[in-house]
N, C-alpha and C. Protein backbone atom coordinates (compact mmCIF):
# COMPACT_ATOMS: atom_id res chain seq x y z
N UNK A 1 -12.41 -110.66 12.07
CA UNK A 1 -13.27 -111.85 12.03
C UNK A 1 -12.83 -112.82 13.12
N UNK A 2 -13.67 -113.36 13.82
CA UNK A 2 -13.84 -114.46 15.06
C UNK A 2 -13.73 -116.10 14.46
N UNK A 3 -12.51 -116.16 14.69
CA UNK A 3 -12.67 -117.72 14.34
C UNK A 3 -12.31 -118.50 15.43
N UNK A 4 -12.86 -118.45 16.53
CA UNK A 4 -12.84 -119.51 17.74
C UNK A 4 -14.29 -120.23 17.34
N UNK A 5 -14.47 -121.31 18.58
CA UNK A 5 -15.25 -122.39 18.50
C UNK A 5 -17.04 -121.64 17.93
N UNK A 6 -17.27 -120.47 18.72
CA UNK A 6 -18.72 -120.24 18.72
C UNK A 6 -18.81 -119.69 17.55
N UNK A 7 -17.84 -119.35 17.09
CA UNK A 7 -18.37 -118.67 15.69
C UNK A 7 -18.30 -119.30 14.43
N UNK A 8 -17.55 -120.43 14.79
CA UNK A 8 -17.68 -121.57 13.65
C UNK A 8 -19.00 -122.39 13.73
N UNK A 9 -19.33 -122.49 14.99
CA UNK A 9 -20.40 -123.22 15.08
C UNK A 9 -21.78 -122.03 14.57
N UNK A 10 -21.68 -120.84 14.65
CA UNK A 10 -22.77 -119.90 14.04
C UNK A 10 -23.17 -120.08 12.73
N UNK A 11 -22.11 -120.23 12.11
CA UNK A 11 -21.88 -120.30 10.70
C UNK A 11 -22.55 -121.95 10.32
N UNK A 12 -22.11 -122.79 10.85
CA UNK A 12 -22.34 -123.95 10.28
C UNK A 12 -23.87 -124.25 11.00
N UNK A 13 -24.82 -123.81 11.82
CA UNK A 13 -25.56 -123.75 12.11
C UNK A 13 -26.53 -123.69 10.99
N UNK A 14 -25.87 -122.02 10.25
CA UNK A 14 -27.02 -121.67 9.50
C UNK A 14 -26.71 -122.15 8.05
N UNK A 15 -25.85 -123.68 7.81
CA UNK A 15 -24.94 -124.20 6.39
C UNK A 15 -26.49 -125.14 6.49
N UNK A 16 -27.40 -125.27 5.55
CA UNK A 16 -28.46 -126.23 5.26
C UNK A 16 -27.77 -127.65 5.00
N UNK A 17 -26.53 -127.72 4.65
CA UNK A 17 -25.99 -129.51 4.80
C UNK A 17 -25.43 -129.90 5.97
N UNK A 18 -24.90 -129.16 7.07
CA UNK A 18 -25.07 -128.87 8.16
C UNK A 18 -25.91 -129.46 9.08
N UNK A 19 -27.46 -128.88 8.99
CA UNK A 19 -28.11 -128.92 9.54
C UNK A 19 -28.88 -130.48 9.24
N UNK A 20 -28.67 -130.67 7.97
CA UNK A 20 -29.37 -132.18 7.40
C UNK A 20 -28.76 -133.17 7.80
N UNK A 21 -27.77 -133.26 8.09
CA UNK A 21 -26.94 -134.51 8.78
C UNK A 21 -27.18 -135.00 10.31
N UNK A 22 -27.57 -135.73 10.57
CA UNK A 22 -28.30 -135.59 12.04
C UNK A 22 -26.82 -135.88 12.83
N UNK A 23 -25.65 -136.13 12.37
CA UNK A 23 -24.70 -136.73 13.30
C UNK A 23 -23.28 -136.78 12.13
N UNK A 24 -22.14 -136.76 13.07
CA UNK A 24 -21.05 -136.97 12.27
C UNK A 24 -19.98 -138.21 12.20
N UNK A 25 -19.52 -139.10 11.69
CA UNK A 25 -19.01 -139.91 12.64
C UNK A 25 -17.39 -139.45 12.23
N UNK A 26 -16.44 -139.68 13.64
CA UNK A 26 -15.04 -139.32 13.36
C UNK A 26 -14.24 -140.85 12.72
N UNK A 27 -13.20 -139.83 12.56
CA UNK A 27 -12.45 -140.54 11.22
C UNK A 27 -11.89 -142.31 11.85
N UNK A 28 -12.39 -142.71 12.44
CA UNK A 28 -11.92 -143.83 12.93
C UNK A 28 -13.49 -144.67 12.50
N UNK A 29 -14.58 -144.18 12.80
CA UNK A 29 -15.84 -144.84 12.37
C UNK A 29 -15.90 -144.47 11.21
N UNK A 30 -15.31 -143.28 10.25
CA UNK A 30 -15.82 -143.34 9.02
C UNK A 30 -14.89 -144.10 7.90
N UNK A 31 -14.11 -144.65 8.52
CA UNK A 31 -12.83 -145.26 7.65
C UNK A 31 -13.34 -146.73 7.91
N UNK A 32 -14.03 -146.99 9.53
CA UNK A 32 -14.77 -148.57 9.11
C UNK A 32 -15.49 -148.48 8.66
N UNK A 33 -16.42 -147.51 8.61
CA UNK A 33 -17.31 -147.83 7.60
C UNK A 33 -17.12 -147.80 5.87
N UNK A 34 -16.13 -147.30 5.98
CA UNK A 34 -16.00 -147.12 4.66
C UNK A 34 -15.20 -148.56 3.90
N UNK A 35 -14.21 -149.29 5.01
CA UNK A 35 -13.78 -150.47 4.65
C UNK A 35 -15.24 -151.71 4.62
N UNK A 36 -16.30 -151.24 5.20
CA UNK A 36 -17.39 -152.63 5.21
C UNK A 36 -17.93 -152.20 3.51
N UNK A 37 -17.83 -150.69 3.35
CA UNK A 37 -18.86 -150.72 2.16
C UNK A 37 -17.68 -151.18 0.65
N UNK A 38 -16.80 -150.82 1.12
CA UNK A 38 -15.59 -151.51 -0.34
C UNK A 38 -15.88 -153.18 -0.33
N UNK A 39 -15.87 -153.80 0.88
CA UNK A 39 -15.90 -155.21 1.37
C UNK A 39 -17.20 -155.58 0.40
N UNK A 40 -18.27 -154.94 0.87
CA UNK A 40 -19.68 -155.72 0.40
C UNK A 40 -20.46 -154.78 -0.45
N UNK A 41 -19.59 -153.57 -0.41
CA UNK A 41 -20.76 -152.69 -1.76
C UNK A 41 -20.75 -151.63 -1.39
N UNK A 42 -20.67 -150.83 -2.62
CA UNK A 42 -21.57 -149.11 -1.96
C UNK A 42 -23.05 -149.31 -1.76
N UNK A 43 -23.51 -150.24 -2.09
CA UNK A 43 -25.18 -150.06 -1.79
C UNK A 43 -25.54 -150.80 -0.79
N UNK A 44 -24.51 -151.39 0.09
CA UNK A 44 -24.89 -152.03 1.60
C UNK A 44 -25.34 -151.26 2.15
N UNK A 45 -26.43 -151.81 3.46
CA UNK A 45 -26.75 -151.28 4.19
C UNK A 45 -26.43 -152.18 5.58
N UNK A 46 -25.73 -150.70 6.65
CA UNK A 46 -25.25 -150.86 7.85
C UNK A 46 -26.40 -151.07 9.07
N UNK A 47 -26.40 -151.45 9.71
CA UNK A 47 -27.37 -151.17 11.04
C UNK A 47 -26.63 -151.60 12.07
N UNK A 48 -26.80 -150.78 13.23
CA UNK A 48 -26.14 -151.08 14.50
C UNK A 48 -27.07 -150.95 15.45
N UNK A 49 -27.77 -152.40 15.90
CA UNK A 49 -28.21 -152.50 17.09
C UNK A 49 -28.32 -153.37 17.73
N UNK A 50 -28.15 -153.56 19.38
CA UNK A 50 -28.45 -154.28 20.40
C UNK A 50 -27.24 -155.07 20.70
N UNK A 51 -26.27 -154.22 20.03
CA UNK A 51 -24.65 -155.06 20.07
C UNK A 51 -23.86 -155.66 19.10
N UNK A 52 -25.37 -155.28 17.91
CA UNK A 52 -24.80 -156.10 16.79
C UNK A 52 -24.27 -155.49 14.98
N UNK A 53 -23.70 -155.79 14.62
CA UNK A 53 -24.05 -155.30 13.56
C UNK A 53 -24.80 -155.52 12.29
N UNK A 54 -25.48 -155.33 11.95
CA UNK A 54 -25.73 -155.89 10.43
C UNK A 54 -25.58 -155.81 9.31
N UNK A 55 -25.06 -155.94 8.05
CA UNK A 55 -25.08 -155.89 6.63
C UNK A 55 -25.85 -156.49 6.00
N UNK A 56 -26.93 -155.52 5.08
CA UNK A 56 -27.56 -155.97 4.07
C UNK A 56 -26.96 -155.56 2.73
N UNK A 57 -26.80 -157.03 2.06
CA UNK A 57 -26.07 -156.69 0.69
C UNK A 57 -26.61 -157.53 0.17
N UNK A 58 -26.36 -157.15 -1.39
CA UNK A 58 -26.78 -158.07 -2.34
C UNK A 58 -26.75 -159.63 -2.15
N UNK A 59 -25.70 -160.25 -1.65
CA UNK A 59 -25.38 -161.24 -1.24
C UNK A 59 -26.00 -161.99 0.17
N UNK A 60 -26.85 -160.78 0.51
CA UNK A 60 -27.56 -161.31 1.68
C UNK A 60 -27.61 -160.28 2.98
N UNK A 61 -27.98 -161.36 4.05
CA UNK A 61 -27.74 -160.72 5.50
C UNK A 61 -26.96 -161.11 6.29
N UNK A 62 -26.00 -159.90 6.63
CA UNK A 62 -24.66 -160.31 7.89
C UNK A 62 -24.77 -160.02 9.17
N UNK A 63 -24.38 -160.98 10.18
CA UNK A 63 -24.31 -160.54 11.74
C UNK A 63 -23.70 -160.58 11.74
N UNK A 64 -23.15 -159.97 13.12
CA UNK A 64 -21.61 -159.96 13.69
C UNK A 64 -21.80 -159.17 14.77
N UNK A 65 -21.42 -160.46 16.13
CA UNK A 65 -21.50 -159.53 17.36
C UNK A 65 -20.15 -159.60 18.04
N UNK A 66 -19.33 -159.13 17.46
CA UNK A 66 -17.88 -158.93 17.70
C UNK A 66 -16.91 -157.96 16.56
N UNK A 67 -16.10 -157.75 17.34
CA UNK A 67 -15.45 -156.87 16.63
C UNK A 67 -14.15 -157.50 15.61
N UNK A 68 -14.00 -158.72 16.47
CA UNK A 68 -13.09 -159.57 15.69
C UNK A 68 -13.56 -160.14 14.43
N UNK A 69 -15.10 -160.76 15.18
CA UNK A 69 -15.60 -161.33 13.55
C UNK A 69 -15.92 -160.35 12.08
N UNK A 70 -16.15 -158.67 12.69
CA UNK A 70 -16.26 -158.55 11.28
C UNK A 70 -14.95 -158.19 10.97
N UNK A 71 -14.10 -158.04 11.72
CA UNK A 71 -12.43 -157.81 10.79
C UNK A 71 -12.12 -158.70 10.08
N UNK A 72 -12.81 -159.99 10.60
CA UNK A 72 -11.80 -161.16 9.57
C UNK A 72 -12.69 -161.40 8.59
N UNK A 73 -14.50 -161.14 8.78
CA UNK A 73 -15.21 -161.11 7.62
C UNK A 73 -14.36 -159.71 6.40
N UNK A 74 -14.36 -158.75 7.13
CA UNK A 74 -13.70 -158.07 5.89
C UNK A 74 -12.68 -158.10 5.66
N UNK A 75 -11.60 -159.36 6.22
CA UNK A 75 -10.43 -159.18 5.74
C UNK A 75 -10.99 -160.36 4.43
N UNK A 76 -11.65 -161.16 4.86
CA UNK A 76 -12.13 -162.60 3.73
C UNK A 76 -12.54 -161.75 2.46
N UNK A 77 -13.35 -161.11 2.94
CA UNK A 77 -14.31 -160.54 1.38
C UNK A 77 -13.05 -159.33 1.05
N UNK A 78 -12.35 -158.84 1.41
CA UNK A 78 -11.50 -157.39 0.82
C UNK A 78 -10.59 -158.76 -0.42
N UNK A 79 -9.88 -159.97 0.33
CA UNK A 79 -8.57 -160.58 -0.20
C UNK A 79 -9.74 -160.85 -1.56
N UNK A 80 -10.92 -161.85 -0.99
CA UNK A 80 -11.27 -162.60 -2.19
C UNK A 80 -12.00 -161.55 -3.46
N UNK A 81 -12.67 -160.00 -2.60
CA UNK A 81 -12.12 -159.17 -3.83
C UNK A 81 -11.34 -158.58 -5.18
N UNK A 82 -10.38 -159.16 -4.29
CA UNK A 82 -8.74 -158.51 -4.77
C UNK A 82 -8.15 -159.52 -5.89
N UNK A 83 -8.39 -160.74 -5.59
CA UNK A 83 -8.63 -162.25 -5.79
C UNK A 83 -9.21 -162.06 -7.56
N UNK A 84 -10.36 -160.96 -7.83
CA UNK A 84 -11.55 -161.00 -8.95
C UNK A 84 -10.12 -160.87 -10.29
């Protein structure tokens, strides 16, 4: 059995969850994302465009066109979480 690159990719080609995912993100985007959704919810919703980010949560709508501002937004909402 062939387990270099093309034959993993054969296989996962023909995996139907695979194929449904239009994109993957690596473990550095999926760990922020995963710290915004602890911050403001599993049922936030992310959007990334034109430089910016957005969060829609229960609590409303977030911008943030920096990378600094949403660290310290989620460092605010993780403490005052923690805080409950």
């Amino acid at each position: 059995m062939r387990t270099d690159a093309f034959s993993s990719l054969a296989v996962a080609v023909h995996d139907a969850a695979y194929r449904a995912r239009p994109f993957y993100f690596d473990d550095e985007q999926q760990a922020l994302l995963n710290r915004i959704r602890d911050a403001w919810g599993e049922d936030c919703v992310i959007q990334i465009s034109n430089g910016r980010l957005k969060i829609f949560a229960e609590e409303g709508r977030f911008e943030f066109f920096s990378r600094v501002e949403l660290f310290d937004a989620i460092a605010a909402r993780t403490l005052k979480r923690s805080n409950r």
